[in-house]
Protein backbone atom coordinates (compact mmCIF):
# COMPACT_ATOMS: atom_id res chain seq x y z
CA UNK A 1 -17.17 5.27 -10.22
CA UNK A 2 -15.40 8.55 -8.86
CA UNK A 3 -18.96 10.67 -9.91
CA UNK A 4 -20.79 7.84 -7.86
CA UNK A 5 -18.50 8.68 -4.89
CA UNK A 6 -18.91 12.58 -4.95
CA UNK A 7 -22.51 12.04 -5.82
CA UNK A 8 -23.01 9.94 -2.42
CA UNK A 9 -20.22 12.23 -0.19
CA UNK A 10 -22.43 15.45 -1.69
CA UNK A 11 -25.46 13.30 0.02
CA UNK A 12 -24.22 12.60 3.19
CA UNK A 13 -23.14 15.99 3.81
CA UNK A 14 -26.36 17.43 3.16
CA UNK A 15 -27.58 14.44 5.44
CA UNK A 16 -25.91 15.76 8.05
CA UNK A 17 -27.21 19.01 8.03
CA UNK A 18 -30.63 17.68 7.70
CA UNK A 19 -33.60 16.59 9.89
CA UNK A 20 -32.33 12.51 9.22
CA UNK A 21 -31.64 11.83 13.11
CA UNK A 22 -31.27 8.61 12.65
CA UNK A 23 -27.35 9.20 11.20
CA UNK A 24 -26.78 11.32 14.01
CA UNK A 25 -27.44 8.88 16.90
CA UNK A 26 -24.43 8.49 18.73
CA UNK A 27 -22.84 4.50 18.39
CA UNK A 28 -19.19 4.88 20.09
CA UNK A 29 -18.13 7.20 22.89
CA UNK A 30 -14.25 7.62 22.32
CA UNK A 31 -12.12 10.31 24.16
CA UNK A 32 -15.37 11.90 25.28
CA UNK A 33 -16.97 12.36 21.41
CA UNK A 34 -19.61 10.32 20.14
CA UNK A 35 -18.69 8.85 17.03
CA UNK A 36 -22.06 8.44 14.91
CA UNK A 37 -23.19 6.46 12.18
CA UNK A 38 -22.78 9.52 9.70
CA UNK A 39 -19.07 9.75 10.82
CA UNK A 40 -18.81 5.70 10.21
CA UNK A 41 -20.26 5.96 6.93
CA UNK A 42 -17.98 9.12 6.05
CA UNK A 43 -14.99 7.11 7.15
CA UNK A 44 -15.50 3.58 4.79
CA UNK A 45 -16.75 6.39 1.31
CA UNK A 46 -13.18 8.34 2.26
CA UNK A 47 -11.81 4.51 2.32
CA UNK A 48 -13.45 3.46 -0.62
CA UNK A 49 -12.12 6.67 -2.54
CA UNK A 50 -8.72 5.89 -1.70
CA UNK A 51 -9.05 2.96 -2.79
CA UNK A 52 -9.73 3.58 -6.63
CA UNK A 53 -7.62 6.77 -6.74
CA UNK A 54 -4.31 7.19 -8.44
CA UNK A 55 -1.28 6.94 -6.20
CA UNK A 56 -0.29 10.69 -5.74
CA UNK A 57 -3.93 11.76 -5.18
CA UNK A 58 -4.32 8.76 -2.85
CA UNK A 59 -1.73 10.13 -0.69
CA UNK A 60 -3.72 13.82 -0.29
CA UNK A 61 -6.96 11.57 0.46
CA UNK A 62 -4.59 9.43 3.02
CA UNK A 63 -4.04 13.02 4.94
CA UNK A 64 -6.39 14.32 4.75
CA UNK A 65 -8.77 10.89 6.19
CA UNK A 66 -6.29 11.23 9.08
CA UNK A 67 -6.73 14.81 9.75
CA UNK A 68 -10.43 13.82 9.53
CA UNK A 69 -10.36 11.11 11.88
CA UNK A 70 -8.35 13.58 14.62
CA UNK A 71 -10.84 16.28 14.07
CA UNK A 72 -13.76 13.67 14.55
CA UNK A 73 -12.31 12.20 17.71
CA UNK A 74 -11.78 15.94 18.99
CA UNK A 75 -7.57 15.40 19.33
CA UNK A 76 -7.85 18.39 16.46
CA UNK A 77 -9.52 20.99 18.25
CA UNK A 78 -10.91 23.19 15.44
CA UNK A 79 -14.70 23.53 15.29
CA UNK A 80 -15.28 23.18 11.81
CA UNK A 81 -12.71 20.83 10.65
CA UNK A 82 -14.71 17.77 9.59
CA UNK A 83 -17.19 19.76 7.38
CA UNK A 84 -14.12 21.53 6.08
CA UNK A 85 -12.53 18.20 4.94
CA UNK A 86 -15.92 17.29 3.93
CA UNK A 87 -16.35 20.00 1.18
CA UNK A 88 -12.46 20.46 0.67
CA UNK A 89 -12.94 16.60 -0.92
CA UNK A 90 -16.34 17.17 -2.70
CA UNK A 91 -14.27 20.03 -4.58
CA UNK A 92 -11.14 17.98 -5.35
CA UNK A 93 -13.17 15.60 -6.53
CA UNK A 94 -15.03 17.73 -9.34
CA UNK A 95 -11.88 19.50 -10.33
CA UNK A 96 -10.22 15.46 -10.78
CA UNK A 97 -13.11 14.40 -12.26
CA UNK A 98 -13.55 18.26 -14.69
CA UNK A 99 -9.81 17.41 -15.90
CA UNK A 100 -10.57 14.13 -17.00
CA UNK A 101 -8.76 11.91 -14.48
């Protein structure tokens, strides 16, 4: 279940980067950011991760979805910080997944 989860967060980060407009259209306006349906569908596979993780590890995820969430909303005013998070999880995930949960 956990190498379904990276396999579909790998996806939608390379759907963000990519020429799929349609997960970039802009659904909520909060504190002046759009919040799009890439950033919605981000938010419930972070959810769903915490969800089957072990306790310590789902504290770290519990962070670090709030620190996401901040950074999306633009509270957290570092450029990069989502896509940061992004690929900070995708490798957290292979090295819990490498050492065999």
């Amino acid at each position: 279940m956990l190498s379904l989860i990276l396999i579909i967060l790998i996806l939608f980060w390379f759907f963000g980067y990519g020429p799929f407009f349609t997960l970039r259209l802009p659904l909520i306006t909060l504190n002046s950011h759009s919040i799009t349906l890439w950033d919605i569908l981000i938010f419930i596979l972070i959810i769903w991760l915490i969800d089957l993780l072990p306790a310590p590890a789902r504290t770290i995820a519990g962070v670090i979805l709030l620190i996401w969430i901040l950074g999306t909303l633009g509270i957290i005013a570092i450029p990069i910080l989502s896509n940061l998070i992004i690929i900070s999880m995708i490798v957290g995930l292979v090295i819990y997944i490498t050492n065999g949960n």
